[in-house]
N, C-alpha and C. Protein backbone atom coordinates (compact mmCIF):
# COMPACT_ATOMS: atom_id res chain seq x y z
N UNK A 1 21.39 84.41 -74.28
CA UNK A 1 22.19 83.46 -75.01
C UNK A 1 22.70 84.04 -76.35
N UNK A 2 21.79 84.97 -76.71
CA UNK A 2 22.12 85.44 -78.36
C UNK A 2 21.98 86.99 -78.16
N UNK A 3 22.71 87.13 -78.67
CA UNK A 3 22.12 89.22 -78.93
C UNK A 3 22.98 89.55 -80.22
N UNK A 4 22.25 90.48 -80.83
CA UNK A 4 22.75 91.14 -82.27
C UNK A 4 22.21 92.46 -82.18
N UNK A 5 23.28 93.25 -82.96
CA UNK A 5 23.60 94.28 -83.07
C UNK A 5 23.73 94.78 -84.28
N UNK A 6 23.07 95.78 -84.92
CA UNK A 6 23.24 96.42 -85.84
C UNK A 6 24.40 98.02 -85.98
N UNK A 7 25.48 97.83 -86.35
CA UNK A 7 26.68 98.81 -86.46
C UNK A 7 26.00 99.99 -87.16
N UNK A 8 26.52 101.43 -86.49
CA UNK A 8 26.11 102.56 -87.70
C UNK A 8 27.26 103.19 -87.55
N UNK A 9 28.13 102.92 -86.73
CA UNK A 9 29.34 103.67 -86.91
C UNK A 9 30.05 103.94 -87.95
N UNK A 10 30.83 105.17 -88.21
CA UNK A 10 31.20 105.15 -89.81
C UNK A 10 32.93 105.11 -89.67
N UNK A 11 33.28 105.42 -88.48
CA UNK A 11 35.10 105.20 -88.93
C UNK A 11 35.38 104.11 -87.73
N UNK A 12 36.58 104.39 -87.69
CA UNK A 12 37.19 103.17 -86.54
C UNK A 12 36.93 103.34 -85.02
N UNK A 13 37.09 104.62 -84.69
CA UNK A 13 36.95 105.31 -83.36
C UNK A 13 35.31 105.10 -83.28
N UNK A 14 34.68 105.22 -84.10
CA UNK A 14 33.25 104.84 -83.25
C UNK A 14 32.72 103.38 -83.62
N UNK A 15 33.33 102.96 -84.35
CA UNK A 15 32.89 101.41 -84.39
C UNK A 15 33.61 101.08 -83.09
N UNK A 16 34.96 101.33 -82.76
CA UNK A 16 35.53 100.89 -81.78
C UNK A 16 34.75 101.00 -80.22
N UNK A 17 33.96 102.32 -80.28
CA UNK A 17 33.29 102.72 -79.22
C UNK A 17 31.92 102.02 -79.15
N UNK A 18 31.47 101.70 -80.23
CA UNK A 18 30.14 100.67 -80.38
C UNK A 18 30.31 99.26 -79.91
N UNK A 19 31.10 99.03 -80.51
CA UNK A 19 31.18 97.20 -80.34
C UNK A 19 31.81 97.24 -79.04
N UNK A 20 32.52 98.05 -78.45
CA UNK A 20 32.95 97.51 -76.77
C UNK A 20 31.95 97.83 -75.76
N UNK A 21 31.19 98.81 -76.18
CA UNK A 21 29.61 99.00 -75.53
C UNK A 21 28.67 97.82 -75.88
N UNK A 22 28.78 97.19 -77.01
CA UNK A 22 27.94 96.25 -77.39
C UNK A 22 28.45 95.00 -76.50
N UNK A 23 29.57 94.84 -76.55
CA UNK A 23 30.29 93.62 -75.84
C UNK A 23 29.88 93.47 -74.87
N UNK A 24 30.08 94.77 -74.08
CA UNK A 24 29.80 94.63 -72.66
C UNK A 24 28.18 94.81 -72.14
N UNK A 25 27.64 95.17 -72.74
CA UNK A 25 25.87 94.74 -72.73
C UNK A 25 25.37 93.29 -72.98
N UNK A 26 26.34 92.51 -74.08
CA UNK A 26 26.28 91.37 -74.19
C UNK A 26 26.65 90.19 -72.76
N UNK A 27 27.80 90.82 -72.78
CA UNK A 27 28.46 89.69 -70.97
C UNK A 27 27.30 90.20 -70.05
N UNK A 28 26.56 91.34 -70.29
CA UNK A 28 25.54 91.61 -68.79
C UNK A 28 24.60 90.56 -69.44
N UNK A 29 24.26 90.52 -70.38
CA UNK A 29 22.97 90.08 -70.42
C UNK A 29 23.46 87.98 -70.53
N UNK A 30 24.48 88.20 -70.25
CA UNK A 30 25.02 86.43 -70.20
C UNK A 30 24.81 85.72 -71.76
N UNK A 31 25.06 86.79 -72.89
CA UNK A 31 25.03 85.96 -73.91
C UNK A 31 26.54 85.16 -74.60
N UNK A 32 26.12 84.07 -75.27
CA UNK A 32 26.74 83.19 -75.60
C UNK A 32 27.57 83.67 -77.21
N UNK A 33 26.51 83.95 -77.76
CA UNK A 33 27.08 84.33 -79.37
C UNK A 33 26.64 85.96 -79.28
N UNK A 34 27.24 86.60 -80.74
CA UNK A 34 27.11 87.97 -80.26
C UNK A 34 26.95 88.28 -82.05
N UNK A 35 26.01 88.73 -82.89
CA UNK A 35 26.36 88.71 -84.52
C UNK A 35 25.99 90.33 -84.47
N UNK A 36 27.64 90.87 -84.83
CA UNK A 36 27.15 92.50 -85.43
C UNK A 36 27.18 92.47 -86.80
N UNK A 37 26.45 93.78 -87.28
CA UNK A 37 26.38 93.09 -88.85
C UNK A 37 26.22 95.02 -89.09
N UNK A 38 26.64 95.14 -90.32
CA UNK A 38 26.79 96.65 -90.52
C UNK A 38 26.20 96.43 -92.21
N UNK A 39 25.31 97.37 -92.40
CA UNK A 39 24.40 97.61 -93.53
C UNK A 39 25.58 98.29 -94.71
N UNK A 40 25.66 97.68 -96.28
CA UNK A 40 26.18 97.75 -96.72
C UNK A 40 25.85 98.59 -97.49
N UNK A 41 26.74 99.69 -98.33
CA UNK A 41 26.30 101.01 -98.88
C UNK A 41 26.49 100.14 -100.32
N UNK A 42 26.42 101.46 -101.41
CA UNK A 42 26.55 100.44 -102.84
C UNK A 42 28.06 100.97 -103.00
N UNK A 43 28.80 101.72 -102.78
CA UNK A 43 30.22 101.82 -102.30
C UNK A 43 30.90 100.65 -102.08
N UNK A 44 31.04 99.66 -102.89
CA UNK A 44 32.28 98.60 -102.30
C UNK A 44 33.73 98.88 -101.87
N UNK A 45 34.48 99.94 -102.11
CA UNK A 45 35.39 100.65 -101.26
C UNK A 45 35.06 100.99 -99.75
N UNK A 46 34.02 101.62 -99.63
CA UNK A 46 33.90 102.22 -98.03
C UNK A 46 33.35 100.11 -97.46
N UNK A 47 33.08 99.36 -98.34
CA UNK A 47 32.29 98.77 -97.31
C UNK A 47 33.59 97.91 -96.89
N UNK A 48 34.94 97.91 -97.73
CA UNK A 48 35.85 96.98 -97.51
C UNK A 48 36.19 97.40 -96.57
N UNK A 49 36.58 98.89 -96.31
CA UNK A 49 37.29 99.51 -95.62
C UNK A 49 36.58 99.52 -93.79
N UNK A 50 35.14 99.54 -93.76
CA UNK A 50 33.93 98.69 -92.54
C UNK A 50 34.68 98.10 -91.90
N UNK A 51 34.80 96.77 -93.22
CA UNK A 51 34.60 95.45 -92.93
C UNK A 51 36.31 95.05 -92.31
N UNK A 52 36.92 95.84 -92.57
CA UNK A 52 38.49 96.00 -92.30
C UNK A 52 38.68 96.61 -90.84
N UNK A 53 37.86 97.95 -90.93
CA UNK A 53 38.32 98.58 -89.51
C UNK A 53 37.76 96.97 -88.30
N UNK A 54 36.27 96.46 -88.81
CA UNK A 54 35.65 96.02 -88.01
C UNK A 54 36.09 94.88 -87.27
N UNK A 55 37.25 94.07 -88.36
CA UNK A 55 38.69 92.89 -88.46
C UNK A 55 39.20 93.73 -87.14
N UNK A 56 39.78 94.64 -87.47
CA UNK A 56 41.10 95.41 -86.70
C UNK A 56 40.53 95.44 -84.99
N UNK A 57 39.23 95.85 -84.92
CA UNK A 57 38.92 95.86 -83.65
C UNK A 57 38.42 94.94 -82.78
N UNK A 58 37.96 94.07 -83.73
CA UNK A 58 37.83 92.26 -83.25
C UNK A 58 39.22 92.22 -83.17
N UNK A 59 39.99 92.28 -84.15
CA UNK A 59 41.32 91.50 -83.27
C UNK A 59 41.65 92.28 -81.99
N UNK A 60 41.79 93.23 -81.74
CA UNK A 60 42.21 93.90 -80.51
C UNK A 60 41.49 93.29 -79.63
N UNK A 61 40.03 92.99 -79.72
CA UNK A 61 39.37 93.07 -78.38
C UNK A 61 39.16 91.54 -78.21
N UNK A 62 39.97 90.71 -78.93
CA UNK A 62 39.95 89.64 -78.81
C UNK A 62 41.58 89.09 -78.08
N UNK A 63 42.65 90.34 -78.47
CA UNK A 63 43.98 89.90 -77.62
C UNK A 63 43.70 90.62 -76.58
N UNK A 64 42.74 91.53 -76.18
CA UNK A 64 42.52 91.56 -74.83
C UNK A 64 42.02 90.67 -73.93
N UNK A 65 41.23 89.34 -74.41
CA UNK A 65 40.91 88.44 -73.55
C UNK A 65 39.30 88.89 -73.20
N UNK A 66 38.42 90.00 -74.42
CA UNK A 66 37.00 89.98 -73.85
C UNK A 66 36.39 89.01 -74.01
N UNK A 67 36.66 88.93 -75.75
CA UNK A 67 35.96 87.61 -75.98
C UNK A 67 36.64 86.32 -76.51
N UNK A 68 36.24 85.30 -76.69
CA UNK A 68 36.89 84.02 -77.10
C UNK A 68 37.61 83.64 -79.16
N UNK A 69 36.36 84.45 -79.49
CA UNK A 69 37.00 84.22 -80.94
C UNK A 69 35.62 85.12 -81.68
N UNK A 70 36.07 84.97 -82.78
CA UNK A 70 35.42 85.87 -83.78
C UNK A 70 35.27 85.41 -84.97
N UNK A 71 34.63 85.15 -86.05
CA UNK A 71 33.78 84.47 -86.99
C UNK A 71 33.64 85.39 -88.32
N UNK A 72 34.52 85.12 -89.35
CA UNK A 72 33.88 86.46 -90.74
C UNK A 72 33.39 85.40 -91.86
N UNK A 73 32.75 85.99 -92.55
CA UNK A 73 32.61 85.42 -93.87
C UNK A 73 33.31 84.42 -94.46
N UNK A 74 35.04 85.00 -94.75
CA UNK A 74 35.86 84.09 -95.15
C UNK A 74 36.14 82.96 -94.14
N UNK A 75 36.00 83.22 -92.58
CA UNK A 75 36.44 82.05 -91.96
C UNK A 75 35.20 80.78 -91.90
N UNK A 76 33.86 81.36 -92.37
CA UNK A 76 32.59 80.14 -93.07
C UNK A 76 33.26 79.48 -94.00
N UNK A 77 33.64 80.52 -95.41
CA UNK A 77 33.91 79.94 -96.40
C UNK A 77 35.15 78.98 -96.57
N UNK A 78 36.34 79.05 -95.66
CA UNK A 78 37.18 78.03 -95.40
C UNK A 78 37.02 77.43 -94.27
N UNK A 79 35.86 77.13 -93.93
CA UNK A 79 36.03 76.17 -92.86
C UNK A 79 36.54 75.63 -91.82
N UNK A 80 37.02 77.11 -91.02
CA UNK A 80 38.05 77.08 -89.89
C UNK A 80 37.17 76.12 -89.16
N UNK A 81 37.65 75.94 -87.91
CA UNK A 81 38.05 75.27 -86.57
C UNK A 81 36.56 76.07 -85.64
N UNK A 82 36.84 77.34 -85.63
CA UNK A 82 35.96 78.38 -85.64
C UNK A 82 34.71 78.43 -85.85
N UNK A 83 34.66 78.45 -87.41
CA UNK A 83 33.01 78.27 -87.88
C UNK A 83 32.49 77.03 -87.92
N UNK A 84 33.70 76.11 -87.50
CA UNK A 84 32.75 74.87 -88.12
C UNK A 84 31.90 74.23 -86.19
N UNK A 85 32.53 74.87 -85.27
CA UNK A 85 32.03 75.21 -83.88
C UNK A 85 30.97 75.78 -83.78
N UNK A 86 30.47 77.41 -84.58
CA UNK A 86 29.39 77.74 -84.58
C UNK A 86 28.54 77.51 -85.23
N UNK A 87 28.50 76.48 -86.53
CA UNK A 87 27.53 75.79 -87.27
C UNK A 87 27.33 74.71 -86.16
N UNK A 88 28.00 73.86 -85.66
CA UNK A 88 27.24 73.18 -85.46
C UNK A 88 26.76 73.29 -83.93
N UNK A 89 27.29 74.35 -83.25
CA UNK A 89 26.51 75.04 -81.75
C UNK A 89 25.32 76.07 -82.12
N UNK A 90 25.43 76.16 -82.98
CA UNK A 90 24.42 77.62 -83.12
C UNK A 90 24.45 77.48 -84.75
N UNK A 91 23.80 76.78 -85.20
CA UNK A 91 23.31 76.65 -86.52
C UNK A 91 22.22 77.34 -86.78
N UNK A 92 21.23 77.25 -85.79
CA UNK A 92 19.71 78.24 -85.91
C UNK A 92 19.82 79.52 -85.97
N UNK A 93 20.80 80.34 -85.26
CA UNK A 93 21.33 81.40 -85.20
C UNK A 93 22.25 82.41 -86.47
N UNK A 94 22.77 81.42 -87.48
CA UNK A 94 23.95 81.42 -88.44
C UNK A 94 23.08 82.17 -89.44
N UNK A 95 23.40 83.87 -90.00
CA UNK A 95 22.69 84.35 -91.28
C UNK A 95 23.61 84.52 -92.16
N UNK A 96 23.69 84.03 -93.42
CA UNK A 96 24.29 84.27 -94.42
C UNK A 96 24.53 85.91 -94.86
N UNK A 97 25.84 86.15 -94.94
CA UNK A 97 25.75 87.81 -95.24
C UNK A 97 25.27 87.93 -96.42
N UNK A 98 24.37 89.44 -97.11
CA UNK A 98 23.83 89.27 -98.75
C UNK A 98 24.60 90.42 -99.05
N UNK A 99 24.18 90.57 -100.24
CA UNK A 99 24.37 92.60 -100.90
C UNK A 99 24.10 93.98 -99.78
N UNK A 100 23.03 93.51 -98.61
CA UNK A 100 22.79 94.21 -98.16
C UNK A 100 23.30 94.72 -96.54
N UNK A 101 23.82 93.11 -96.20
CA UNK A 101 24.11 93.39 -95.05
C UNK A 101 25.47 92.45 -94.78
N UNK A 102 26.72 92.77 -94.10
CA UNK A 102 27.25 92.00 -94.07
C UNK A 102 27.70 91.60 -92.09
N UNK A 103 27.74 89.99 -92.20
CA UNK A 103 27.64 89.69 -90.46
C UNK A 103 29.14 89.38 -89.65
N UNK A 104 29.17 89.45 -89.07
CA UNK A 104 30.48 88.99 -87.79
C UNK A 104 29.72 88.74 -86.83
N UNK A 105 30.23 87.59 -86.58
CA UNK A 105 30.00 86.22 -85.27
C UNK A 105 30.58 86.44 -84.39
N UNK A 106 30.37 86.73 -82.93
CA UNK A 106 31.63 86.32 -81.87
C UNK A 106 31.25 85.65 -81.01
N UNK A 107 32.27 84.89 -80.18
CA UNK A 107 31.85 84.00 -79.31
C UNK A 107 32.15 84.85 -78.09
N UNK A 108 31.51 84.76 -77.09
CA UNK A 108 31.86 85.24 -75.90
C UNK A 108 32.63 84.42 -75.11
């Protein structure tokens, strides 16, 4: 129902190669929500730039039709349509990103 993933990939090409390996370990194992979350350096440049590639490849693999939608920080903090689905389906599940780690939600 749940699986999470911790990212170590450092550019786009292997985040890209992680999370579609992750995806697809996720649909085997029939999960529902999917939270990757990539450990944040003290670099706030490299971590925007993560947190950007990590946007870019959720959107792709989301106009491919793998998964249903995808969940960031800002879409908690404004209260999409989106998050306000996975608060209240999977509230037990929901970790606040800190200094140290930051999360992405997806729905399968």
């Amino acid at each position: 129902m749940f699986n999470e993933y911790i990212l170590e990939g450092k550019c786009l090409t292997e985040l890209n190669t992680e999370m579609r390996f992750n995806i697809a370990d996720a649909r085997a194992d029939k999960a529902e929500l999917v939270r990757f979350s990539i450990p944040l350096s003290e670099d706030e440049k490299d971590n925007l730039r993560l947190s950007n590639c990590l946007i870019k490849i959720l959107r792709s693999i989301n106009h491919d039709g793998l998964i249903q939608f995808y969940v960031t920080d800002k879409d908690f903090e404004n209260a999409t349509t989106q998050a306000e689905f996975l608060i209240n389906k999977y509230s037990d599940k929901l970790l606040p990103s800190n200094t140290e780690i930051r999360h992405f939600y997806i729905k399968m």
